[in-house]
Protein backbone atom coordinates (compact mmCIF):
# COMPACT_ATOMS: atom_id res chain seq x y z
CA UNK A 1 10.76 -0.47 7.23
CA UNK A 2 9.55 -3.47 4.60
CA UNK A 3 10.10 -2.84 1.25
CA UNK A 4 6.55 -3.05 -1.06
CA UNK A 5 7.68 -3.89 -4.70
CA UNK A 6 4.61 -2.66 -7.04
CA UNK A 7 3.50 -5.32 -9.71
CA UNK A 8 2.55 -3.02 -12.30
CA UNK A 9 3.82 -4.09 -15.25
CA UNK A 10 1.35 -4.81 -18.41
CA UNK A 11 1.22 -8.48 -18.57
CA UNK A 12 0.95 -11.80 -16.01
CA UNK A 13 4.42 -12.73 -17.16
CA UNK A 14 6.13 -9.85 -16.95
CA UNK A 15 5.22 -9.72 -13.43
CA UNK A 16 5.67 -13.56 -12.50
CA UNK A 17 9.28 -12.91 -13.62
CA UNK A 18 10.03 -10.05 -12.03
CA UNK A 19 8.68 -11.19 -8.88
CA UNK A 20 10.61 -14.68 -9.69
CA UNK A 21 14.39 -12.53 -9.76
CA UNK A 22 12.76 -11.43 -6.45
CA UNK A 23 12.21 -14.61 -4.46
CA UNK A 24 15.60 -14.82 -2.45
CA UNK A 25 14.50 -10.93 -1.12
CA UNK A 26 12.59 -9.99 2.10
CA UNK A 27 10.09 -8.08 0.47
CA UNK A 28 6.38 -7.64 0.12
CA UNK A 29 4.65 -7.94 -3.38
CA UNK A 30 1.89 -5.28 -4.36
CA UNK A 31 -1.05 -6.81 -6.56
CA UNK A 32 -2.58 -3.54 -8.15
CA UNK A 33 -5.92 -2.79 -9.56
CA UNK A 34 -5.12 -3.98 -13.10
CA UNK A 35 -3.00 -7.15 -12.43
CA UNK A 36 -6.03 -8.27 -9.97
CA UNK A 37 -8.86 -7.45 -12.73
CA UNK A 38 -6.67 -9.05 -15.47
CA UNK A 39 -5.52 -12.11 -13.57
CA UNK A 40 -7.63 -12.82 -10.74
CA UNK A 41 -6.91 -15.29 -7.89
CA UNK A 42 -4.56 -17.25 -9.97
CA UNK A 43 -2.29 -14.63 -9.97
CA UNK A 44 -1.84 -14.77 -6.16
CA UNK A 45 -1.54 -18.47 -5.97
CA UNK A 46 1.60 -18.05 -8.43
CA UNK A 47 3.01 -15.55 -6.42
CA UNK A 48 2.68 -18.40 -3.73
CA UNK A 49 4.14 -21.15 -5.54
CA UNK A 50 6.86 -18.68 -6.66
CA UNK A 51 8.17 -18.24 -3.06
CA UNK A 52 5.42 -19.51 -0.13
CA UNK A 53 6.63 -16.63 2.26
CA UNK A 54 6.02 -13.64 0.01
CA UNK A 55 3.77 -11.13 1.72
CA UNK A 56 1.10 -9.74 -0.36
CA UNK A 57 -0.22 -6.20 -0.43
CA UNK A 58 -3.95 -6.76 -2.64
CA UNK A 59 -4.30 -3.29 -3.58
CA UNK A 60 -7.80 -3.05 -4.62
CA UNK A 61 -8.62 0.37 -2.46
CA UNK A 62 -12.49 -0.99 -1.75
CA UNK A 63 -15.01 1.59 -2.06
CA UNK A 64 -18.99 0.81 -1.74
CA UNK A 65 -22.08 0.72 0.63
CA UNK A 66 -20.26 -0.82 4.25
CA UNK A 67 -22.09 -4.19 3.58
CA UNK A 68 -20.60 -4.67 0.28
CA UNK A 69 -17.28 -3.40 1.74
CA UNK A 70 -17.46 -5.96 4.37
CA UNK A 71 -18.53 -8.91 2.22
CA UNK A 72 -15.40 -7.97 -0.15
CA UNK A 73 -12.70 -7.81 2.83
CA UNK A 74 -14.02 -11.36 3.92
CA UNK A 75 -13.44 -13.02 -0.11
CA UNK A 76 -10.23 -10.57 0.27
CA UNK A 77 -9.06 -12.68 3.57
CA UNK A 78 -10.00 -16.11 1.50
CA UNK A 79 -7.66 -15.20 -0.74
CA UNK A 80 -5.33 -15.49 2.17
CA UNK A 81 -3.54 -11.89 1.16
CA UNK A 82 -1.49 -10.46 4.05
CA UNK A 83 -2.77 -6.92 3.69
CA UNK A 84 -5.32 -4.73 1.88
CA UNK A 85 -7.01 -1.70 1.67
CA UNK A 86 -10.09 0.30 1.67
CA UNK A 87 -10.84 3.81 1.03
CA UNK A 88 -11.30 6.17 4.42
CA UNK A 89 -13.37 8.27 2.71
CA UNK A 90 -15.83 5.40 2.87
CA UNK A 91 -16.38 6.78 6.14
CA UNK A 92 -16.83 5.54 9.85
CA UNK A 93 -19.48 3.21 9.26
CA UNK A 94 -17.88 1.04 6.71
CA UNK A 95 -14.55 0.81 8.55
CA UNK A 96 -16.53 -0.13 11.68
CA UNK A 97 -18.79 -2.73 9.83
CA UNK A 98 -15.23 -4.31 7.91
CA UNK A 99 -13.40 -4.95 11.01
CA UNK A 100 -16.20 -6.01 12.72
CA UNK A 101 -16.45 -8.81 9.90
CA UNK A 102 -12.52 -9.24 9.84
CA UNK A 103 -12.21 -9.98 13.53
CA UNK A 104 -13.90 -13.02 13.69
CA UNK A 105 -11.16 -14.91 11.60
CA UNK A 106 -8.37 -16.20 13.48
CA UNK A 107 -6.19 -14.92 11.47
CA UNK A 108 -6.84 -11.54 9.16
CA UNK A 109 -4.70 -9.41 6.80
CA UNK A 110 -3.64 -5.84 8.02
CA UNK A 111 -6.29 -3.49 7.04
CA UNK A 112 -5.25 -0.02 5.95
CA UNK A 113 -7.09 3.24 4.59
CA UNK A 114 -6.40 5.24 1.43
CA UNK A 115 -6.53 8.99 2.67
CA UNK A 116 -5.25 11.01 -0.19
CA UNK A 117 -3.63 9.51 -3.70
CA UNK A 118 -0.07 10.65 -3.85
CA UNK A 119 -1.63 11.55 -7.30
CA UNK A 120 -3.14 14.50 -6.19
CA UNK A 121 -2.09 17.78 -5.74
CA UNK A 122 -3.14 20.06 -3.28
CA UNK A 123 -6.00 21.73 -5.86
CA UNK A 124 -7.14 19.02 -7.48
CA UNK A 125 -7.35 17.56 -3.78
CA UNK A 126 -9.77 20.64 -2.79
CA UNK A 127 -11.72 19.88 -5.49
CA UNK A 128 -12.89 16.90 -4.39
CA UNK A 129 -12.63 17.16 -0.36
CA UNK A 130 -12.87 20.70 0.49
CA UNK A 131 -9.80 20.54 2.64
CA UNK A 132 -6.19 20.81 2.05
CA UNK A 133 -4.33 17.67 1.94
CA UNK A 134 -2.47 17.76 5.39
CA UNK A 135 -5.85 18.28 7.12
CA UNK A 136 -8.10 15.93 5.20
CA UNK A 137 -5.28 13.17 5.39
CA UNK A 138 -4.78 13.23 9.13
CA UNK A 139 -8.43 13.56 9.98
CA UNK A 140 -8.97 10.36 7.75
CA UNK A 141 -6.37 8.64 9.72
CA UNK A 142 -7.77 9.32 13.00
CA UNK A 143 -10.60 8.01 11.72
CA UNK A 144 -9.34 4.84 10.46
CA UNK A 145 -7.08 4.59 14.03
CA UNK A 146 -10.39 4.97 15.89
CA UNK A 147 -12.30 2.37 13.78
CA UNK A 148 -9.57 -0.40 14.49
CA UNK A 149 -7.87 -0.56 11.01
CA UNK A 150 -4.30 -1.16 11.08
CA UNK A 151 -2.89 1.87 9.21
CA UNK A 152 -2.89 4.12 6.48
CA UNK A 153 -1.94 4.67 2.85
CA UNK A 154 -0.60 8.48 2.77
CA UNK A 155 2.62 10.09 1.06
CA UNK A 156 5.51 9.91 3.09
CA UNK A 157 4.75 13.86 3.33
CA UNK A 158 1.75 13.01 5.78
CA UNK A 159 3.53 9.60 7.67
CA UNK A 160 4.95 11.60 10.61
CA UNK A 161 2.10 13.67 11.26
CA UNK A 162 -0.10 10.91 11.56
CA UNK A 163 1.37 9.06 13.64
CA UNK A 164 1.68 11.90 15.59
CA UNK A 165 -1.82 11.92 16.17
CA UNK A 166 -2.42 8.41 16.47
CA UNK A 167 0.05 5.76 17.29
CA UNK A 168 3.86 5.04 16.23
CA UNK A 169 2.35 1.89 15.62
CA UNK A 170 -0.16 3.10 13.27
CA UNK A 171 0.97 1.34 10.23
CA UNK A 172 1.77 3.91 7.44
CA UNK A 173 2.34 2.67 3.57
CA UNK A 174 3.65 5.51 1.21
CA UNK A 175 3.58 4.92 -2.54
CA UNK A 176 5.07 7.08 -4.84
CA UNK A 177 8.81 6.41 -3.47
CA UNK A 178 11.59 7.38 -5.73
CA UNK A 179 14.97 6.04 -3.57
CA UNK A 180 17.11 7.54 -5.70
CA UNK A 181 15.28 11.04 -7.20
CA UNK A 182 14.13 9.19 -9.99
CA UNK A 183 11.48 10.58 -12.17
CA UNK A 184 8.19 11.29 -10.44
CA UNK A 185 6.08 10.35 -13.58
CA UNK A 186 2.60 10.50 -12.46
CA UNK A 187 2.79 11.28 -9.19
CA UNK A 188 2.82 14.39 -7.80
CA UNK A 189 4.20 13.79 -4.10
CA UNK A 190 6.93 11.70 -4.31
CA UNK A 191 9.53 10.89 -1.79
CA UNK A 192 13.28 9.46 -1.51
CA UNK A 193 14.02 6.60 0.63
CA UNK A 194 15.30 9.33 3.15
CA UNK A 195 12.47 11.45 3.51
CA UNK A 196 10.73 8.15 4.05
CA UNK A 197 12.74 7.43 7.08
CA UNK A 198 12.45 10.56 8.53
CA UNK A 199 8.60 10.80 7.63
CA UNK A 200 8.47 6.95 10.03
CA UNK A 201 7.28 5.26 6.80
CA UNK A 202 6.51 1.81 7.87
CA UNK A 203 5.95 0.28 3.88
CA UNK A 204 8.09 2.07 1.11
CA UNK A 205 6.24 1.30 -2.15
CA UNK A 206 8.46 1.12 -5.25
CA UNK A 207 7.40 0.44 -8.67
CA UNK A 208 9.07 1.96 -11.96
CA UNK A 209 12.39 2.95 -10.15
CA UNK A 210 12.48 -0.79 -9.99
CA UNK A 211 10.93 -2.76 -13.23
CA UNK A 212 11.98 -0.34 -15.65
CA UNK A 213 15.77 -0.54 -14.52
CA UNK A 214 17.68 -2.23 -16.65
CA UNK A 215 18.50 -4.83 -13.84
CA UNK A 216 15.82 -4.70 -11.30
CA UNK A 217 17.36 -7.20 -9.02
CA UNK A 218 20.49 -5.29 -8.74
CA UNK A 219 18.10 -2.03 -7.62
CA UNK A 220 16.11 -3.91 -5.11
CA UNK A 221 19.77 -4.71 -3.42
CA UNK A 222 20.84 -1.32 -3.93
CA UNK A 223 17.42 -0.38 -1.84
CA UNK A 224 17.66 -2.56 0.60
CA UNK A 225 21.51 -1.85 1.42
CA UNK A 226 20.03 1.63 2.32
CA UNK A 227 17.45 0.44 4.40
CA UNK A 228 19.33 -1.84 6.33
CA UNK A 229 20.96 1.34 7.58
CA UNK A 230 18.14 3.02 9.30
């Protein structure tokens, strides 16, 4: 289990420090929708200069025509990320014609699939998909294992179960961790670092539980104490 600290805070700076107090930690950095829109490739290359072995998780959750998806993922590798994302719902085709694309590069970043948003409940899931969550998110992920992606983004609710019907080494990355029972905010399946163990989670995603403590270093070491003893 690799600890995924979210970027999400509302400015370049804020971010470059926190990631700065981070730099002596085995962890992997998550670069968000915003952060990437707002500051661009620059933003990764500070991340670089701030410690050259970070691992960074582009979360950009690409969605379009498979073409377009494929031309993306290959600017995405450029960028020399270690790991991004798509969304499954995209379908067979697109996953198919990105790793297609992806393969020919010596050396590409893991490839995962967005099944359901830990924002979603399991109405406002049928809303959109017609299925419950459970179902929808292991068929995606089946999908995605079939296609030659590297893993999943699910809720650490879903982790076991999929990997149950693909592959223990079927990468799963769970956002929406609160290691403590902190506040679930806007998410509506949330998880403890516990559950995520038991659930196989390969990439614990924390954000708030960690920025907006008072001293995030000291909560990263408190999480990572915990890890160490799974």
């Amino acid at each position: 289990m690799k600890l995924c600290v979210a970027l999400d805070l509302p400015s370049a700076k804020e971010n470059l420090a926190l990631a700065k107090s981070l730099k002596d930690y085995d962890v992997w950095m998550k670069v968000g929708f915003r952060s990437y829109i707002r500051d661009g490739k620059a933003f990764i290359e500070a991340l670089k200069t701030i410690n050259p072995d970070f691992k960074i998780f582009l979360d950009l959750k690409l969605y379009d025509i498979p073409n377009t998806m494929a031309d993306a993922a290959e600017e995405v590798t450029k960028l020399g990320v270690d790991m991004f994302n798509i969304h499954a719902s995209a379908g067979s085709v697109a996953m198919k014609t990105v790793m297609q694309r992806l393969n020919s590069y010596e050396k590409r970043p893991l490839v995962l699939a967005v099944t359901a948003l830990t924002s979603f409940d399991e109405a406002n899931f049928k809303e959109v998909y017609e299925k419950g969550i459970d179902e929808k998110a292991e068929q995606f992920a089946i999908m995605s294992y079939e296609n030659g992606l590297d893993g999943v983004v699910c809720s650490a609710h879903e982790s076991k179960a999929i990997k149950n019907a693909t592959s223990n080494d079927f990468l799963t990355l769970s956002p929406g961790i609160r290691p403590f029972g902190e506040d679930a905010g806007d998410q509506q399946r949330v998880a403890t670092l516990e559950l995520a163990n038991t659930e196989r989670v390969d990439f614990p995603v924390v954000g708030r539980p960690i920025y907006k403590d008072k001293n995030p270093q000291e909560k990263v070491e408190e999480i990572l104490k915990v890890i160490s003893t799974f």
